[in-house]
N, C-alpha and C. Protein backbone atom coordinates (compact mmCIF):
# COMPACT_ATOMS: atom_id res chain seq x y z
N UNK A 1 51.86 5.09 -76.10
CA UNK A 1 50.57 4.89 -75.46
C UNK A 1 49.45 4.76 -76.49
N UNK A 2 49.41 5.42 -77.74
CA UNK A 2 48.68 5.52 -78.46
C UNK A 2 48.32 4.22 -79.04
N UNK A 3 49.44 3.59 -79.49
CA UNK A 3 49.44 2.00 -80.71
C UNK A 3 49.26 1.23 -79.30
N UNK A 4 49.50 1.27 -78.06
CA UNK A 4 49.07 0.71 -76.73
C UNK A 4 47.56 0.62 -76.71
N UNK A 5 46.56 1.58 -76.45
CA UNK A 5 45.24 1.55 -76.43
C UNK A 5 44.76 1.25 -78.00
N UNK A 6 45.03 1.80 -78.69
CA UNK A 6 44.75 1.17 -80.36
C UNK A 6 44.28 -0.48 -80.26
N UNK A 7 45.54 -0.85 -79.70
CA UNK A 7 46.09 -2.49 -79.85
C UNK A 7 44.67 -3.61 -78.77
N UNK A 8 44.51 -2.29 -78.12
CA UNK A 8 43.88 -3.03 -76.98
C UNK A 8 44.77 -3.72 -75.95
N UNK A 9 45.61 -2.85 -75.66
CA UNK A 9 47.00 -3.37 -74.79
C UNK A 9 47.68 -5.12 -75.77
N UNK A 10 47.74 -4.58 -76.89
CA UNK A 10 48.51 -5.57 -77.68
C UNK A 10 47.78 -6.61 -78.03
N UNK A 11 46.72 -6.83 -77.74
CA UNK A 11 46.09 -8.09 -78.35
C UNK A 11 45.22 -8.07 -79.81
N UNK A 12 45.41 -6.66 -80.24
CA UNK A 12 44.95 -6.60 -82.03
C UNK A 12 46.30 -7.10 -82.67
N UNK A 13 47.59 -7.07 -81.84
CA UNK A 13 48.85 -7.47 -82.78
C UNK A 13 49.18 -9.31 -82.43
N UNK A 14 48.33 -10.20 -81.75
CA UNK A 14 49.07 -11.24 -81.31
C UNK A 14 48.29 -12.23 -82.42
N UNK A 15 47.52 -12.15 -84.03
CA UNK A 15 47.37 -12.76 -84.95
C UNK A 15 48.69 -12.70 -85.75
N UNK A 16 49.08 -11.20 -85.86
CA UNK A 16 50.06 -10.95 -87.21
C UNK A 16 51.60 -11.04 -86.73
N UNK A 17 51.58 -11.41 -84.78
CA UNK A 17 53.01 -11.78 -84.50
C UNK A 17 52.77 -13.56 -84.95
N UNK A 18 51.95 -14.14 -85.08
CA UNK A 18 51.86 -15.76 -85.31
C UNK A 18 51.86 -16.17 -86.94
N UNK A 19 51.26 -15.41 -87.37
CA UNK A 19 50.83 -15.53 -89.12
C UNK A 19 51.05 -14.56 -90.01
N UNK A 20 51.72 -13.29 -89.12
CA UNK A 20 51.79 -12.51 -90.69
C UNK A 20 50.56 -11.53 -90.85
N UNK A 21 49.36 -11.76 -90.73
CA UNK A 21 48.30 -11.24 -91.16
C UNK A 21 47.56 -10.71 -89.66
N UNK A 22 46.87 -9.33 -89.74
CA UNK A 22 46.06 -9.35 -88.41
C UNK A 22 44.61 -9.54 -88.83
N UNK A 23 44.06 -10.16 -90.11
CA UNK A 23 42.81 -10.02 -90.37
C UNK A 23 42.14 -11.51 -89.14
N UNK A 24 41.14 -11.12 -88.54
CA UNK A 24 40.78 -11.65 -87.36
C UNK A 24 41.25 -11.14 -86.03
N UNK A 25 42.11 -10.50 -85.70
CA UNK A 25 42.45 -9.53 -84.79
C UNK A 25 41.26 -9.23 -83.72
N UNK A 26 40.05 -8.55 -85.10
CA UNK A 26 38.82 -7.91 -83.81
C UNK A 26 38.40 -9.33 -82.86
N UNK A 27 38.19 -10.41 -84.19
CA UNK A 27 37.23 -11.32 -83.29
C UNK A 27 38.80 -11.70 -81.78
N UNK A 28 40.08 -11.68 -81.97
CA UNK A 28 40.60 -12.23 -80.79
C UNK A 28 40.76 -11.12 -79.53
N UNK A 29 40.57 -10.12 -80.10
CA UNK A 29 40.56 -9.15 -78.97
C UNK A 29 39.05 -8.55 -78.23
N UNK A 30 37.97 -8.99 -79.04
CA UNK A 30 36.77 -9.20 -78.44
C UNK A 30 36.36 -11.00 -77.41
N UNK A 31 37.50 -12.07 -77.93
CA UNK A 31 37.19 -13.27 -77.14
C UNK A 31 38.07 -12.45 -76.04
N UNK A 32 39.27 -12.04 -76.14
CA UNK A 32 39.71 -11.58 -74.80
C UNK A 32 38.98 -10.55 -73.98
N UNK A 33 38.48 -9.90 -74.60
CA UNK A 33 37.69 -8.57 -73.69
C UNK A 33 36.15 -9.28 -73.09
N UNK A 34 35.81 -10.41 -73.77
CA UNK A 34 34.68 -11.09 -73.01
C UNK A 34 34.68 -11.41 -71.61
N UNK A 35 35.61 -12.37 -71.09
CA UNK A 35 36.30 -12.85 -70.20
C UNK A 35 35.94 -11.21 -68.88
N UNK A 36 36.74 -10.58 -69.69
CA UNK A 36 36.39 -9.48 -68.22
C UNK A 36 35.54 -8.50 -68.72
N UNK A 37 34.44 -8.22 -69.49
CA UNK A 37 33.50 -7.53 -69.42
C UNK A 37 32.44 -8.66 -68.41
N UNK A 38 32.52 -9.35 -68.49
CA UNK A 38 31.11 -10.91 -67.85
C UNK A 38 31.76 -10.13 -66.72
N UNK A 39 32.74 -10.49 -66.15
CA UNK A 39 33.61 -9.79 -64.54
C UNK A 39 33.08 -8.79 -64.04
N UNK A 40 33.65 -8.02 -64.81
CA UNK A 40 32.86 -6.89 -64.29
C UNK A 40 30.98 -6.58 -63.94
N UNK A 41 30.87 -7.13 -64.58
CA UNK A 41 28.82 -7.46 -64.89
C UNK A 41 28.93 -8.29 -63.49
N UNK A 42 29.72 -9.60 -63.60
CA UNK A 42 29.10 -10.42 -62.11
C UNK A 42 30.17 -9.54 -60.49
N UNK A 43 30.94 -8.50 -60.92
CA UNK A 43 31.08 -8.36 -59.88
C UNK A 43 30.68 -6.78 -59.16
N UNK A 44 30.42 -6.18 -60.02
CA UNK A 44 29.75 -4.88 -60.31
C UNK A 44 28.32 -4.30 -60.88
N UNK A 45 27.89 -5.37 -61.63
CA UNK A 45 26.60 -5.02 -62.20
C UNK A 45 26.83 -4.60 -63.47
N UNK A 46 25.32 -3.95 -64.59
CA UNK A 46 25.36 -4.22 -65.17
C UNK A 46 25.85 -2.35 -65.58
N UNK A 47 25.49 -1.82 -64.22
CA UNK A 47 25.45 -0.22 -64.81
C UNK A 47 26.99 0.05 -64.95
N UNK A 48 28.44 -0.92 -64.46
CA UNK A 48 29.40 -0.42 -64.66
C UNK A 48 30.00 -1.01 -65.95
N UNK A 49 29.37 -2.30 -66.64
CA UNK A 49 29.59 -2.99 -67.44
C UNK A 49 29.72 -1.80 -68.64
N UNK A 50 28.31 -1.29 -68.57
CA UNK A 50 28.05 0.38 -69.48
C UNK A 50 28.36 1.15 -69.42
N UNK A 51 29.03 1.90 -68.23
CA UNK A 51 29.88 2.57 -68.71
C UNK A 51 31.50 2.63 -68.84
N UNK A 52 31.78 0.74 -68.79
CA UNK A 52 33.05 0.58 -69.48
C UNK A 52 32.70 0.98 -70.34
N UNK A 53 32.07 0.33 -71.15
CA UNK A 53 31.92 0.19 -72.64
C UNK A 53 31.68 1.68 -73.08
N UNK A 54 31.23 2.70 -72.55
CA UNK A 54 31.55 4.29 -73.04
C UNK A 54 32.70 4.57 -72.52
N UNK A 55 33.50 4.29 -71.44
CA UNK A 55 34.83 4.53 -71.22
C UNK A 55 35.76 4.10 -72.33
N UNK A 56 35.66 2.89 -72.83
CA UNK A 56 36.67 2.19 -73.66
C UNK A 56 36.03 3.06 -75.02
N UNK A 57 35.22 3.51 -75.51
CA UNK A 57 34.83 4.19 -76.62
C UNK A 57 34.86 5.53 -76.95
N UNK A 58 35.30 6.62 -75.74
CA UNK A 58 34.96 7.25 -75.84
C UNK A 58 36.46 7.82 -75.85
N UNK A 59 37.62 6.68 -75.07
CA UNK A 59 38.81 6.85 -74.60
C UNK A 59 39.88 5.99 -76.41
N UNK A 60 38.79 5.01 -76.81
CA UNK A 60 38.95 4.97 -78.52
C UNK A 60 39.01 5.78 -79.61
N UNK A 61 38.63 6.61 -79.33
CA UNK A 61 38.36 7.88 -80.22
C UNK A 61 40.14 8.80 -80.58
N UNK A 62 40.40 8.31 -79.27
CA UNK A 62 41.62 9.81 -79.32
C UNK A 62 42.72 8.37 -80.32
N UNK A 63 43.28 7.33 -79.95
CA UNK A 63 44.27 6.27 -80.75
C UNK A 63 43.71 6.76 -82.05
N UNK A 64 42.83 5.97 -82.56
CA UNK A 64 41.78 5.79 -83.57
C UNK A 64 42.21 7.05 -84.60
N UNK A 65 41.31 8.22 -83.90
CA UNK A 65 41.90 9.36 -84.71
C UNK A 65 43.66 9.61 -85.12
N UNK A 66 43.97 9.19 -83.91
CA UNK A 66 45.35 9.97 -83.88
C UNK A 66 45.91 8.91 -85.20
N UNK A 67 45.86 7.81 -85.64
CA UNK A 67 46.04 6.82 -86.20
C UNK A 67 45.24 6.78 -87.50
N UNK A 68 44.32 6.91 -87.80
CA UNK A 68 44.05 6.69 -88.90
C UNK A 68 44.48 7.32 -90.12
N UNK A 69 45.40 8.64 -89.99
CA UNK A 69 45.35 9.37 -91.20
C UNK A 69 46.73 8.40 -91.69
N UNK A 70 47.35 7.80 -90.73
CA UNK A 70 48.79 6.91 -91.16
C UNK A 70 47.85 5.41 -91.45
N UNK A 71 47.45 5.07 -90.75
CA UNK A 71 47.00 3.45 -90.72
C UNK A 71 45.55 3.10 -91.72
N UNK A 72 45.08 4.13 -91.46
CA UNK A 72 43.75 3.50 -92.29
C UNK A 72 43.23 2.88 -91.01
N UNK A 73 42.05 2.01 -91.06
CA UNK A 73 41.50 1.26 -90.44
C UNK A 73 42.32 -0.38 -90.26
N UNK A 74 43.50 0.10 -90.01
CA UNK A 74 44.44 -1.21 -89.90
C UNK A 74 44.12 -2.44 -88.63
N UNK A 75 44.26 -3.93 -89.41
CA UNK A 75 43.35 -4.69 -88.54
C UNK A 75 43.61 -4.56 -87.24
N UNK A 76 45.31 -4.29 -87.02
CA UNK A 76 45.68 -4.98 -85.36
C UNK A 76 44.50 -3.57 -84.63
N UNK A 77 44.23 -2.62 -85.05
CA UNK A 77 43.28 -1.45 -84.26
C UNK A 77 42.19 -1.97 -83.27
N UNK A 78 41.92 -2.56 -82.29
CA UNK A 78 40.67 -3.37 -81.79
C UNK A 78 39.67 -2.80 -80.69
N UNK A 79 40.56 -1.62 -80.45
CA UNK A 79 39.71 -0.62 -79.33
C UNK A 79 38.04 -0.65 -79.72
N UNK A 80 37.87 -0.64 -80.98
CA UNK A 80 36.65 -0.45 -81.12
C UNK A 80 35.86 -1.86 -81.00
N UNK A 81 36.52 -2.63 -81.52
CA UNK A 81 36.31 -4.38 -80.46
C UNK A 81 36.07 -4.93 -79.21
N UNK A 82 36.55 -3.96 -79.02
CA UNK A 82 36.97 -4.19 -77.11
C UNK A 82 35.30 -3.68 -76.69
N UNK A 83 35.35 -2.18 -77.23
CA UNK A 83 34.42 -1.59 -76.75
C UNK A 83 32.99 -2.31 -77.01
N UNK A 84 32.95 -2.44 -78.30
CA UNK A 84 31.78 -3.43 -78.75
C UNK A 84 31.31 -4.34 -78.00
N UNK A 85 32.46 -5.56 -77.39
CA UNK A 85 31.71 -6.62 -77.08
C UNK A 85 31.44 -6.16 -75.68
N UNK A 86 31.91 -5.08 -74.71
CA UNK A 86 31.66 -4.66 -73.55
C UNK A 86 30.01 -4.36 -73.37
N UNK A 87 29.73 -3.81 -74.93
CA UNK A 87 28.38 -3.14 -74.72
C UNK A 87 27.66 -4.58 -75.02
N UNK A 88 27.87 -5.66 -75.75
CA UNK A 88 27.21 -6.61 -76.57
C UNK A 88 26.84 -7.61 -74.91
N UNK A 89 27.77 -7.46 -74.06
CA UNK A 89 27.58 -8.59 -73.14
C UNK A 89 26.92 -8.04 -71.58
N UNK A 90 27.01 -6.94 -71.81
CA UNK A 90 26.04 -5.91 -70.62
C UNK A 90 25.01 -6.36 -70.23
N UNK A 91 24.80 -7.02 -68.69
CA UNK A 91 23.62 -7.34 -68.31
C UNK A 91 23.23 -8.76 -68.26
N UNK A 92 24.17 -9.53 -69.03
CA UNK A 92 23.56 -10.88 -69.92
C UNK A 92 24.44 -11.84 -68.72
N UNK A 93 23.38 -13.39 -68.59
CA UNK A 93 24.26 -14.25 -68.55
C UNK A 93 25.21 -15.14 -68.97
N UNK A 94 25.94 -15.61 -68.75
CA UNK A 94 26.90 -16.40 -69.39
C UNK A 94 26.45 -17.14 -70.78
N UNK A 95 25.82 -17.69 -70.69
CA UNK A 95 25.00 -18.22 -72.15
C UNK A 95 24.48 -17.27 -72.88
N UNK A 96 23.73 -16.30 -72.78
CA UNK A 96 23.27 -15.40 -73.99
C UNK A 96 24.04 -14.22 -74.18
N UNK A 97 25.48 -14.24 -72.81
CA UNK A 97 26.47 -13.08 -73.30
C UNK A 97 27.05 -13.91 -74.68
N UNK A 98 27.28 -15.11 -74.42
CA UNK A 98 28.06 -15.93 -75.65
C UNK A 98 27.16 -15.57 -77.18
N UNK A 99 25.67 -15.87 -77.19
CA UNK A 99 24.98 -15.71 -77.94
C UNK A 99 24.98 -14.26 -78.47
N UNK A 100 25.14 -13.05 -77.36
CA UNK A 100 24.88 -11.61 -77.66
C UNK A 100 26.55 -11.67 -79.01
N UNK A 101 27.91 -12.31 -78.27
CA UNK A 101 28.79 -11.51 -78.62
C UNK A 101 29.03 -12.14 -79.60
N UNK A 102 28.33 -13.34 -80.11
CA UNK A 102 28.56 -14.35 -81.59
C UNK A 102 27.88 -13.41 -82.76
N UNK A 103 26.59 -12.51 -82.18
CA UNK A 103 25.94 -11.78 -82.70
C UNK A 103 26.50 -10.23 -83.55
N UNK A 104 27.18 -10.56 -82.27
CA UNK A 104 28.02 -8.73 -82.18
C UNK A 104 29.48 -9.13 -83.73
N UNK A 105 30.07 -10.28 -83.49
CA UNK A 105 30.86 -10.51 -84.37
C UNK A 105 30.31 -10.80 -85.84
N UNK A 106 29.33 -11.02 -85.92
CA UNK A 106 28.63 -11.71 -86.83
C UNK A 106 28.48 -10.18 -87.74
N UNK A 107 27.48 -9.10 -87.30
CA UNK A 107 26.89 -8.14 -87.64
C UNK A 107 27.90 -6.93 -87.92
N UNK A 108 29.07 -7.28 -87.26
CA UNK A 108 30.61 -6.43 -87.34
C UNK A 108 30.99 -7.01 -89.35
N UNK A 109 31.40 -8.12 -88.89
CA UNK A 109 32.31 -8.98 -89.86
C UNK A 109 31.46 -8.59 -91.08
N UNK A 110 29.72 -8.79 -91.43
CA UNK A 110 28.87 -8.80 -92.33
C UNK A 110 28.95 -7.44 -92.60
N UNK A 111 28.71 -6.55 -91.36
CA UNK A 111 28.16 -5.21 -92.01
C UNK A 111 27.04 -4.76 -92.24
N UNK A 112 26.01 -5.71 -91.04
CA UNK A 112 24.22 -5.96 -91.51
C UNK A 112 24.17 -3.97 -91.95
N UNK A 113 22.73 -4.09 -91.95
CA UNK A 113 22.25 -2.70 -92.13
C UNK A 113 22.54 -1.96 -90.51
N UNK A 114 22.75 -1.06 -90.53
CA UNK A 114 23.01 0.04 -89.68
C UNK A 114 24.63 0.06 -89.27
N UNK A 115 25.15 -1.38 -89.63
CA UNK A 115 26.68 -1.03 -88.86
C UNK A 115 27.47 -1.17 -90.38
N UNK A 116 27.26 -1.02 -91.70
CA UNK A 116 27.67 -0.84 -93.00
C UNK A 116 27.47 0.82 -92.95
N UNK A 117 26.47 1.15 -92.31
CA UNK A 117 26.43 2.63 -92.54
C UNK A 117 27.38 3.33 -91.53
N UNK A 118 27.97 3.09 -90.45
CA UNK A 118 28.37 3.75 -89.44
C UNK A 118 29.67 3.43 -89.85
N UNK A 119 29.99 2.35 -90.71
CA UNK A 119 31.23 2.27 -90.64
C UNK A 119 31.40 3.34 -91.83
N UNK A 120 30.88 3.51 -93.15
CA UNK A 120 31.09 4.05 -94.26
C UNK A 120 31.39 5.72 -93.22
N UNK A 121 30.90 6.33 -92.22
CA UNK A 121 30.84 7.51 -91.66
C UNK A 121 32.90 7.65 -91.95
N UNK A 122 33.03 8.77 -91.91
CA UNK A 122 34.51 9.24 -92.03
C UNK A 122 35.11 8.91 -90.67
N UNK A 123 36.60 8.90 -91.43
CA UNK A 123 37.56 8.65 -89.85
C UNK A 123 37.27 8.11 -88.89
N UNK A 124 37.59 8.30 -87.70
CA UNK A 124 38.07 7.54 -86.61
C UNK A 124 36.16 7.54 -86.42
N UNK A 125 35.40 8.12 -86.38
CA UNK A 125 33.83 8.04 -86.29
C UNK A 125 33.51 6.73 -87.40
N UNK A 126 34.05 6.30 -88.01
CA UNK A 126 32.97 5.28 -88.87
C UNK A 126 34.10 3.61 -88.62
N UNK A 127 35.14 4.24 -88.08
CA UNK A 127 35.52 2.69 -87.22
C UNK A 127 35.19 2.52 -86.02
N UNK A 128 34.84 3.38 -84.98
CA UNK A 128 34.26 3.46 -83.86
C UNK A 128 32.91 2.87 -84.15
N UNK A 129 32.13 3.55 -84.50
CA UNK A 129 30.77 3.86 -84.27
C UNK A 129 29.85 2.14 -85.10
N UNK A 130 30.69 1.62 -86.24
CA UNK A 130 30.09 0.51 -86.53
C UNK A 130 30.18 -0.86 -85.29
N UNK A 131 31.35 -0.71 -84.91
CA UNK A 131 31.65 -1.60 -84.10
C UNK A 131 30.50 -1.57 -82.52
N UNK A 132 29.77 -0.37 -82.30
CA UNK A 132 28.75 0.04 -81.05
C UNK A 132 27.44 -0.56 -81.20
N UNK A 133 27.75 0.14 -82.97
CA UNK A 133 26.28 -0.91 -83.52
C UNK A 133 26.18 -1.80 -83.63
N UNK A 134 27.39 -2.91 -83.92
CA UNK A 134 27.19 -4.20 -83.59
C UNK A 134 27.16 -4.88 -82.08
N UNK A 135 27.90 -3.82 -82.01
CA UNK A 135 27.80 -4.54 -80.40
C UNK A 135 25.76 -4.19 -79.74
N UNK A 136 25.28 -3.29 -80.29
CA UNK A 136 24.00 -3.22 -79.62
C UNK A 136 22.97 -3.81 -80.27
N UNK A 137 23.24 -5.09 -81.52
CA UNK A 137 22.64 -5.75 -82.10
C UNK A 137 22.89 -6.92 -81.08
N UNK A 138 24.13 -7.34 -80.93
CA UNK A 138 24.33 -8.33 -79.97
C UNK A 138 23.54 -8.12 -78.53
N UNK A 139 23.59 -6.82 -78.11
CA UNK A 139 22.78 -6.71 -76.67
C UNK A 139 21.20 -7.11 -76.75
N UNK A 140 21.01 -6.38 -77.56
CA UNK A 140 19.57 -7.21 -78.28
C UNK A 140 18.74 -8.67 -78.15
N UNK A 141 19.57 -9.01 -79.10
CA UNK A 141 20.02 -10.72 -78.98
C UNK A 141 19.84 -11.33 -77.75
N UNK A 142 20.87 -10.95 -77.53
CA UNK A 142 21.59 -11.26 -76.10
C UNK A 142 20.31 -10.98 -74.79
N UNK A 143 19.68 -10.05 -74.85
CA UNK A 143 18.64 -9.61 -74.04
C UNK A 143 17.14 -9.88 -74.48
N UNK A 144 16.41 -10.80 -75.49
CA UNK A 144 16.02 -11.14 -76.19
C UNK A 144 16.15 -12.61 -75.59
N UNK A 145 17.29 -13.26 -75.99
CA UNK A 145 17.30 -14.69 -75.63
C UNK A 145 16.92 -14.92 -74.15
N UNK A 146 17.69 -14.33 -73.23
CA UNK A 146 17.70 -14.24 -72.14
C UNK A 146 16.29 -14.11 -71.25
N UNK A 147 15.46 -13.02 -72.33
CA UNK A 147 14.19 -12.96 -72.00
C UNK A 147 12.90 -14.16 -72.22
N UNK A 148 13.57 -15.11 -73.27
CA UNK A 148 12.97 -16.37 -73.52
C UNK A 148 13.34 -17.04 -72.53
N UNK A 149 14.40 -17.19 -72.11
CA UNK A 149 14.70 -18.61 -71.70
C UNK A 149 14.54 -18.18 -69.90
């Protein structure tokens, strides 16, 4: 169950069953978790969208830990992906969820300021916790654009 929720029900491992490598992993298990975080938002709203996204993070914590003292921050890990783009696309429509979660990947992958620091945090807390911050750079964005247009 553990490398199960880790995986994000297997989709941090379906780069390194094709190529060998899971580096890109987060971004395919955040395009998959898009798809039904928007779902949930258009069929529930935006207040359950949020607290997926603390469900999937908070329920990340226990893999994560239990895993890291063997794995390190190993790529197929995407729970914290999952969770990210849940929070990155909260609220948003279809066009500036796209914009929020290009954001959210962007600020993950780089490491802008605040999600370089959360990740440097120890253990299963500094792979969690960067990935929230990107994702709430993307909500930003994402809520920002939305508010222009």
């Amino acid at each position: 169950m553990t490398r199960l929720l880790a995986s994000w029900f297997g989709t941090g491992l379906i780069l390194g069953g094709f190529r060998g490598s899971h580096n890109g992993s987060g971004t395919v298990a955040g395009a998959l978790t898009f798809p039904l975080a928007l779902g949930i938002g258009a069929r529930w709203g935006w207040e359950l969208q949020l607290t997926a996204a603390a469900v999937v993070a908070l329920v990340g914590f226990w893999p994560v830990r239990e895993l890291f003292a063997e794995e390190g921050d190993a790529g197929w890990i995407v729970i914290d992906e999952a969770a990210g783009t849940m929070l990155a696309v909260a609220g948003l429509g279809v066009g500036a969820a796209v914009v929020a979660f290009l954001v959210f990947r962007v600020a993950d992958i780089f490491k802008v300021p605040g999600v370089g620091a959360a990740d440097r945090l120890a253990g299963s807390a500094g792979v969690m916790l960067d990935d929230l911050v990107a994702g709430a750079y993307g909500l930003a964005a994402g809520h920002l654009l939305q508010a222009l247009l």
